[in-house]
N, C-alpha and C. Protein backbone atom coordinates (compact mmCIF):
# COMPACT_ATOMS: atom_id res chain seq x y z
N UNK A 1 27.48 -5.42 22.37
CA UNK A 1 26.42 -4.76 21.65
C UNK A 1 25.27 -5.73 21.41
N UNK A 2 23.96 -5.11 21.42
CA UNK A 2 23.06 -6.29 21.48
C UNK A 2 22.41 -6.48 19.80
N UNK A 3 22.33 -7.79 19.83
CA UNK A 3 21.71 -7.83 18.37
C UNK A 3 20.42 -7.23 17.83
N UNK A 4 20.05 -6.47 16.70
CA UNK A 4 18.46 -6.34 16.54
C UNK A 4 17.64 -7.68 16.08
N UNK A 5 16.69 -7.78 16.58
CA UNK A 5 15.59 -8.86 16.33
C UNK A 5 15.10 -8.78 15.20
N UNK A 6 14.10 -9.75 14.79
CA UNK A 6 13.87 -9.50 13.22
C UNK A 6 12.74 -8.51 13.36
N UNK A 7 11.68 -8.61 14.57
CA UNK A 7 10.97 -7.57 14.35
C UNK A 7 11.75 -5.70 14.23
N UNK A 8 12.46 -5.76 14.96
CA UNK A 8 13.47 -4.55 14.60
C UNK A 8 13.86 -4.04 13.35
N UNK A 9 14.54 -5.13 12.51
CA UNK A 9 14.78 -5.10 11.16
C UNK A 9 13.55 -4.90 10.31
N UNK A 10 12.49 -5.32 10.60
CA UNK A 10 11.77 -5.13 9.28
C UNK A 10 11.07 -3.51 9.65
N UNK A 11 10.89 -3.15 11.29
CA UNK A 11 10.61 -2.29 11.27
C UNK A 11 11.67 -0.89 10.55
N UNK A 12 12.88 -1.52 10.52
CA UNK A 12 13.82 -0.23 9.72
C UNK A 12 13.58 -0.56 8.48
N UNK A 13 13.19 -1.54 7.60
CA UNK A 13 13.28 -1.73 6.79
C UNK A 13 11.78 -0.73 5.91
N UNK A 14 10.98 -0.86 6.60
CA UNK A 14 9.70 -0.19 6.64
C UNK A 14 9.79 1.14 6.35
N UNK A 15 10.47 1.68 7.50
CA UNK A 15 11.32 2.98 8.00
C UNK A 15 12.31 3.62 6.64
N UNK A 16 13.08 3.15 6.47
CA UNK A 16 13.28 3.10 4.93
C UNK A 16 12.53 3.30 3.85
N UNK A 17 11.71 2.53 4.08
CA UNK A 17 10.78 2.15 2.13
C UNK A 17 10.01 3.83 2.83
N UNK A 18 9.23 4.15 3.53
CA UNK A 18 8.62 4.73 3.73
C UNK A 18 9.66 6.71 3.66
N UNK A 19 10.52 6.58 3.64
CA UNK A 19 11.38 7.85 4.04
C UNK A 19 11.98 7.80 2.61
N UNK A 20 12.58 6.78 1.44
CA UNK A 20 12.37 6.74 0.14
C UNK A 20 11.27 7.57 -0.80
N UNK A 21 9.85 6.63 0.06
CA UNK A 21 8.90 7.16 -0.70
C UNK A 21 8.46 8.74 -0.42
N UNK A 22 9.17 9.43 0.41
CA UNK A 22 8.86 10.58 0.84
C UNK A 22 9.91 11.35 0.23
N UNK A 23 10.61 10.81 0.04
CA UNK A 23 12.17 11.77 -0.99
C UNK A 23 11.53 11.84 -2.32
N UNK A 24 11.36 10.58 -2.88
CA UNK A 24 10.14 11.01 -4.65
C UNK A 24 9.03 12.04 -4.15
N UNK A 25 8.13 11.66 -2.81
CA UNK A 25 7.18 12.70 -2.97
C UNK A 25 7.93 14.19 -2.73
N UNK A 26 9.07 14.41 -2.08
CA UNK A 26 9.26 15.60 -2.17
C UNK A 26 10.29 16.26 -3.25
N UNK A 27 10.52 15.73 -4.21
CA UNK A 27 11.51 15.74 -5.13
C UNK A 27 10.72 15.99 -6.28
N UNK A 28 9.90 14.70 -6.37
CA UNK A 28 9.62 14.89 -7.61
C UNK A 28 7.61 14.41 -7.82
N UNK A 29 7.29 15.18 -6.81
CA UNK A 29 5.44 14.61 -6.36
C UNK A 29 5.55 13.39 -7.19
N UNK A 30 6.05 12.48 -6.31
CA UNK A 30 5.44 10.96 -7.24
C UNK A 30 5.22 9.93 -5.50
N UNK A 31 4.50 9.35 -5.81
CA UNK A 31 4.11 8.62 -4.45
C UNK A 31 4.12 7.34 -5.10
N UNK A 32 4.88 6.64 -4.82
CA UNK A 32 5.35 5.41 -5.29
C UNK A 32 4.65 4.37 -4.98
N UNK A 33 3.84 4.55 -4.02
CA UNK A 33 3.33 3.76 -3.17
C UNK A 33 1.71 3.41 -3.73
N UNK A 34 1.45 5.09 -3.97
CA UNK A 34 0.16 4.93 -4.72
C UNK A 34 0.26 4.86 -6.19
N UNK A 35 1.00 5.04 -6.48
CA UNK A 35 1.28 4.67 -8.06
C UNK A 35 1.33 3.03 -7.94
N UNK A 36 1.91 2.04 -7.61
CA UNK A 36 1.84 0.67 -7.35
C UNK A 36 0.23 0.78 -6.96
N UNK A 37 -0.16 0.70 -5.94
CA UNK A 37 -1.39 0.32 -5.27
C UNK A 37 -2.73 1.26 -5.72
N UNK A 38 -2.69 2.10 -6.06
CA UNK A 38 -3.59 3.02 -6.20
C UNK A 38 -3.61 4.05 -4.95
N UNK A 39 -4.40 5.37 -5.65
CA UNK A 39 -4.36 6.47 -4.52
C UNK A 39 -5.33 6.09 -3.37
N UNK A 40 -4.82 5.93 -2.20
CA UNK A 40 -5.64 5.35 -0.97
C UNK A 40 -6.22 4.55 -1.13
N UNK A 41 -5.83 3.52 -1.83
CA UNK A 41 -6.72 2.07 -2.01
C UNK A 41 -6.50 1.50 -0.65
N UNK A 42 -7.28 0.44 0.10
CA UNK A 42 -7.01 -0.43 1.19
C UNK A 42 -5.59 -0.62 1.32
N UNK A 43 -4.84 -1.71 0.19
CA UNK A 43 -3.16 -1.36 0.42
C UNK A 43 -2.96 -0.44 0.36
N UNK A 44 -2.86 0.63 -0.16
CA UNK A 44 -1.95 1.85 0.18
C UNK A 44 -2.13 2.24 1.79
N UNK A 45 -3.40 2.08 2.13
CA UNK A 45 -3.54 2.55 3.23
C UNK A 45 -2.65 1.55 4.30
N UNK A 46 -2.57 0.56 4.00
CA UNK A 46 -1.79 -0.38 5.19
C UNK A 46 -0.94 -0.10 5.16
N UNK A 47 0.17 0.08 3.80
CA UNK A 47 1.20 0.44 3.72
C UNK A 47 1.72 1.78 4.64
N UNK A 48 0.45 2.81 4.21
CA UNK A 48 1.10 3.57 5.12
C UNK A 48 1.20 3.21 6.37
N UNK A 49 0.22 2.90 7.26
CA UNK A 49 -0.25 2.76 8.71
C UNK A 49 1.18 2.14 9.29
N UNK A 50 1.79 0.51 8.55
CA UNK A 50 2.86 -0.15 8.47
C UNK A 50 3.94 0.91 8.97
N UNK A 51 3.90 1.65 7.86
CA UNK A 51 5.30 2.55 8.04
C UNK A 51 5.12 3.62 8.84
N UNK A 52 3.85 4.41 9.08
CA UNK A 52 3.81 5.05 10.67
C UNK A 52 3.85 4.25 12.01
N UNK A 53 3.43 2.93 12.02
CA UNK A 53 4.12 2.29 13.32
C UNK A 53 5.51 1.66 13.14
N UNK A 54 5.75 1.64 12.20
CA UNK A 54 7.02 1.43 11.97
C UNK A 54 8.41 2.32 12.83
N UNK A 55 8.03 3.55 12.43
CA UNK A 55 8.44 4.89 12.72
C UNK A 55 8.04 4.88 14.11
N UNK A 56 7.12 4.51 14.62
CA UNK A 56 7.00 5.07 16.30
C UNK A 56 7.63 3.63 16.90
N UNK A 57 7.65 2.49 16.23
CA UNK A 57 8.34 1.16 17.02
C UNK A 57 9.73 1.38 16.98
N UNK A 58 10.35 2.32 15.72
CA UNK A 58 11.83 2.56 15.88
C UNK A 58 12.10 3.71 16.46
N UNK A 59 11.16 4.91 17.33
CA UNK A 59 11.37 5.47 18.41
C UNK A 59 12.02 4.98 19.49
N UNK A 60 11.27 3.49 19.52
CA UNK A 60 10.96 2.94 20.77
C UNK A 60 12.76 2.30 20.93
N UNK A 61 12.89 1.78 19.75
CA UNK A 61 13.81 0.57 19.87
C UNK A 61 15.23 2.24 19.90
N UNK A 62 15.49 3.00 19.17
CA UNK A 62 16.34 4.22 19.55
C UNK A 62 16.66 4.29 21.23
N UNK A 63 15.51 4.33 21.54
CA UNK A 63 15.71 4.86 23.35
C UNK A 63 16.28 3.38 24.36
N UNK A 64 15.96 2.34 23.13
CA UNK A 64 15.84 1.22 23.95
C UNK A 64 17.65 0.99 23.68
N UNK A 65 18.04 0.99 22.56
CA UNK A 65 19.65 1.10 22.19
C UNK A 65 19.66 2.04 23.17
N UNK A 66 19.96 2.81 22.87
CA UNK A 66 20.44 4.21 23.99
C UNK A 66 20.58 3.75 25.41
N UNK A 67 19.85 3.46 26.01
CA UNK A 67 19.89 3.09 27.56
C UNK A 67 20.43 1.64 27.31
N UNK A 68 20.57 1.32 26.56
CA UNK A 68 21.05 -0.24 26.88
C UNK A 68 23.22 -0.12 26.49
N UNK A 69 23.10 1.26 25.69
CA UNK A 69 24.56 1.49 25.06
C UNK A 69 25.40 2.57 26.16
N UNK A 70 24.28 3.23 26.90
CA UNK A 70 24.84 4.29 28.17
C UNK A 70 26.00 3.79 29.14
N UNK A 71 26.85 4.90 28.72
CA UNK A 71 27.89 4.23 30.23
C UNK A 71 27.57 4.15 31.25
């Protein structure tokens, strides 16, 4: 089995914080993110951007396990 890299990891880790902060927003409308940073302040905005490429780099790395785990 092949190891994940650290860029891998932080991208789940991202992947995470970001799918968290979407369980408060759908639970209980609280955006955690902008509550820390402010509503669409510059950080908030990175934060998000972070965790939407986050999300499409752990597309990537899914397909990349997959074909690398295929019999």
């Amino acid at each position: 089995m092949r190891r994940l890299s650290t860029l891998d990891w932080i991208a789940l880790i991202l992947l995470i914080i970001g799918g968290l902060n979407w369980l408060l927003v759908g639970l209980f409308s609280f955006d955690l993110v902008a509550a820390i940073f402010g509503e669409l302040s510059l950080i908030s905005r990175i934060i998000y951007i972070l965790v939407g490429l986050a999300a499409l780099y752990t597309l990537y790395l899914a397909t990349r396990i997959g074909r690398t785990e295929a019999p």
